[in-house]
Structure formats: structure tokens, C-alpha cells
Protein backbone atom coordinates (compact mmCIF):
# COMPACT_ATOMS: atom_id res chain seq x y z
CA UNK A 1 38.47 -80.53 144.12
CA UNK A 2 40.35 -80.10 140.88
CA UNK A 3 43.72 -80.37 142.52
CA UNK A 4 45.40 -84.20 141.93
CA UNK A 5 47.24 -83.89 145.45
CA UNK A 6 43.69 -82.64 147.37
CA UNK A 7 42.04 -85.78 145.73
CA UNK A 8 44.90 -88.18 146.36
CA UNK A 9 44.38 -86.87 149.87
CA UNK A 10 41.00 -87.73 150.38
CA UNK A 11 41.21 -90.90 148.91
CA UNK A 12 44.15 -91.78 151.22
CA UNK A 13 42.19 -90.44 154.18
CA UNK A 14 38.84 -92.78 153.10
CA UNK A 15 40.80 -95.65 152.82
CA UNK A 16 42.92 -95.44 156.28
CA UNK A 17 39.45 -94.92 157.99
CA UNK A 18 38.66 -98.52 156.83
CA UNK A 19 41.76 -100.49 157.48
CA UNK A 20 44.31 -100.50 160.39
CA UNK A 21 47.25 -102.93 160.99
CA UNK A 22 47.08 -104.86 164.14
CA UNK A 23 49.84 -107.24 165.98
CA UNK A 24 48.20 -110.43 164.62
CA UNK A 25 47.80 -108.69 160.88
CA UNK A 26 49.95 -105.74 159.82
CA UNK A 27 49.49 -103.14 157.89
CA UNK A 28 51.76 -103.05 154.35
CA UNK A 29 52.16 -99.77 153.19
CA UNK A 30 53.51 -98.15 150.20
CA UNK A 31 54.47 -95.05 148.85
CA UNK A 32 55.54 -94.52 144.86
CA UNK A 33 57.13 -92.08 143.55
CA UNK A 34 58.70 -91.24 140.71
CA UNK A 35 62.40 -91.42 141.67
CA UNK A 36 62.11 -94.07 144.71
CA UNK A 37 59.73 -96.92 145.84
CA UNK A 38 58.65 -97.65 149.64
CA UNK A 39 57.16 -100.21 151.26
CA UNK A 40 56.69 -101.12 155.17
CA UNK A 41 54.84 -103.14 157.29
CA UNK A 42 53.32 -101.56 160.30
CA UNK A 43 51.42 -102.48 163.11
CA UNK A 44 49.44 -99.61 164.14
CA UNK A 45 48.27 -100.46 167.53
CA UNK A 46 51.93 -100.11 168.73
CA UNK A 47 52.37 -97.64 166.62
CA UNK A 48 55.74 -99.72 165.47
CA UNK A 49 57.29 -100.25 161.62
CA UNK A 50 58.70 -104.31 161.98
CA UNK A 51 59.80 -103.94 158.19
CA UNK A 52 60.59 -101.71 155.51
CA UNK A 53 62.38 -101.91 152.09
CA UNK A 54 62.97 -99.52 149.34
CA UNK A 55 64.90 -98.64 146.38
CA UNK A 56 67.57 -96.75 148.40
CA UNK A 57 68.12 -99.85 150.70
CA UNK A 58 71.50 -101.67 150.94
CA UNK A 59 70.70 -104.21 149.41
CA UNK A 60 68.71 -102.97 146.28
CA UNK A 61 71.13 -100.15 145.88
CA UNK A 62 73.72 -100.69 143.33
CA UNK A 63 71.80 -103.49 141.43
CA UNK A 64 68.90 -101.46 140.19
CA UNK A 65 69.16 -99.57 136.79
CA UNK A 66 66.22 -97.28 137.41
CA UNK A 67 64.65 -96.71 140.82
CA UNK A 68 61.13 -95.49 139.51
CA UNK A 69 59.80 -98.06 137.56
CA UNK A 70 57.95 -101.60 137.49
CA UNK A 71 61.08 -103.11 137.54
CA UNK A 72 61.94 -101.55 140.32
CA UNK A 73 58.96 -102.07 142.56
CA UNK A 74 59.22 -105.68 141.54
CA UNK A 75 62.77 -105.82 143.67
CA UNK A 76 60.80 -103.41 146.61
CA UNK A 77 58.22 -106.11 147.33
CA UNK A 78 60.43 -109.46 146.71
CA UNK A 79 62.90 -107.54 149.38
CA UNK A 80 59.98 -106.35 151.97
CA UNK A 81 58.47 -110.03 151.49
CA UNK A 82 61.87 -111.26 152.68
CA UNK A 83 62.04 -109.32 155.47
CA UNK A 84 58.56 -109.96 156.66
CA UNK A 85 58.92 -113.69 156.74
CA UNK A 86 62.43 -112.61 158.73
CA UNK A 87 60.22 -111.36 161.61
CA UNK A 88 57.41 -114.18 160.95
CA UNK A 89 54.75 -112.45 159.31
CA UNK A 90 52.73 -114.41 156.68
CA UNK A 91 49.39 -112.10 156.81
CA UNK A 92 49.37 -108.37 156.16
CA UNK A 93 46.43 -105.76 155.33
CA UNK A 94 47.43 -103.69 152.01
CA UNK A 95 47.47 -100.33 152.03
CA UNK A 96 48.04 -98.69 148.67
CA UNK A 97 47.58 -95.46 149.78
CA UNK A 98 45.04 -93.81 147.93
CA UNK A 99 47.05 -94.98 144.44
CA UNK A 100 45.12 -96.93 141.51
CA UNK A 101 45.56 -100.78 141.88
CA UNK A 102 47.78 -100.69 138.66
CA UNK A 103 51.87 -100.31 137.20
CA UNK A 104 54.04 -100.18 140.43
CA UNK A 105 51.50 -100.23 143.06
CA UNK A 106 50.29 -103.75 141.25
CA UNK A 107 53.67 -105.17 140.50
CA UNK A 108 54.92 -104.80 144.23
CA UNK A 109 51.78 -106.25 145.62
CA UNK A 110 52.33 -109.27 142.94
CA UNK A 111 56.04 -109.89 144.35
CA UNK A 112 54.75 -109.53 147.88
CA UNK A 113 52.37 -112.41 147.48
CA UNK A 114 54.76 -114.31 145.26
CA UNK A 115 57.26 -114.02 148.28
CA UNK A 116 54.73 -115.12 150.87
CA UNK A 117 52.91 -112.41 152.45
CA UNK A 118 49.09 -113.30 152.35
CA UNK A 119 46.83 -110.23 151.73
């Protein structure tokens, strides 16, 4: 398993096996690139997204001088924080999807909490 993409797969696959989003806790997911940043908040017993954000959404658009970088994923989970405590959710399960707990995956999860979402 020398190949970066087979490992991030398994790692992805190990960790979804542990956690699932539910009605009463979601699931926040992510997904960094290196041109764009995603975030949503799923609940995986409907199988339903109730929020998303990224770099390409209206309202981060224009304002953003790169879309790839800490900066960037700062704005990404201030916005999905916002829009989570829009639909009244305070408690969420994260889900870094198989990425290291550091740089963008870190700074979103640090706005997240810092707008509200418990995790």
C-alpha cells in the first residue's frame, strides 16, 4: 500500500466504520483540497445534507484571496457554523475524512467550535 490515495482510502473507510451522524447529532464533514474547501453537516440516518459551505459559496466568493489555504478554511467553518446554528444545530460528530488533524483540516474545526458547533 505505497499509493497516498489507496491509504487515504483506507483510513477514510476505518474511520466512517466508527462514526455516523444521526438526527439528534450530525455528522460534519469535510473535504480539502488544494484549490477549494468543503464542509457539510449530514445526518446519515436520513441520508439528508441540512448544511454545507465552501469556498465557491455566494457568500465567500469574491472576498477570498486564495481558496486553498488556512485562511481560507478559516472563512469555510465560521460560514458552515453559521448555517448550522440557522437550522439549530449546536452538536455535530467530526469527520475529517481520513486527513491528519493539522493546517486546514485544524483551522476549520477551530472556527467551527469558535462559531458554536460542539464536537
Amino acid at each position: 500500500m505505497k499509493n497516498p490515495k489507496v491509504r487515504l482510502a483506507f483510513r477514510k473507510k476505518r474511520i466512517r466504520s466508527k462514526i455516523e451522524g444521526t438526527s439528534d447529532r450530525p455528522r460534519l464533514n469535510i473535504k480539502c483540497g488544494h484549490k477549494h474547501i468543503y464542509a457539510q453537516v449530514i445526518d446519515d440516518s436520513k441520508g439528508f445534507t441540512l448544511a454545507a459551505a465552501s469556498t465557491l459559496s455566494a457568500e465567500l466568493k469574491g472576498s477570498l484571496k486564495s481558496t486553498g489555504n488556512i485562511e481560507a478554511a478559516k472563512a469555510v467553518g465560521k460560514l458552515i457554523a453559521q448555517k448550522a446554528a440557522e437550522k439549530n444545530i449546536k452538536q455535530v460528530v467530526f469527520d475529517r475524512a481520513g486527513k491528519v488533524y493539522t493546517g486546514k483540516v485544524k483551522a476549520l474545526a477551530d472556527e467551527a467550535r469558535a462559531g458554536g458547533l460542539d464536537f
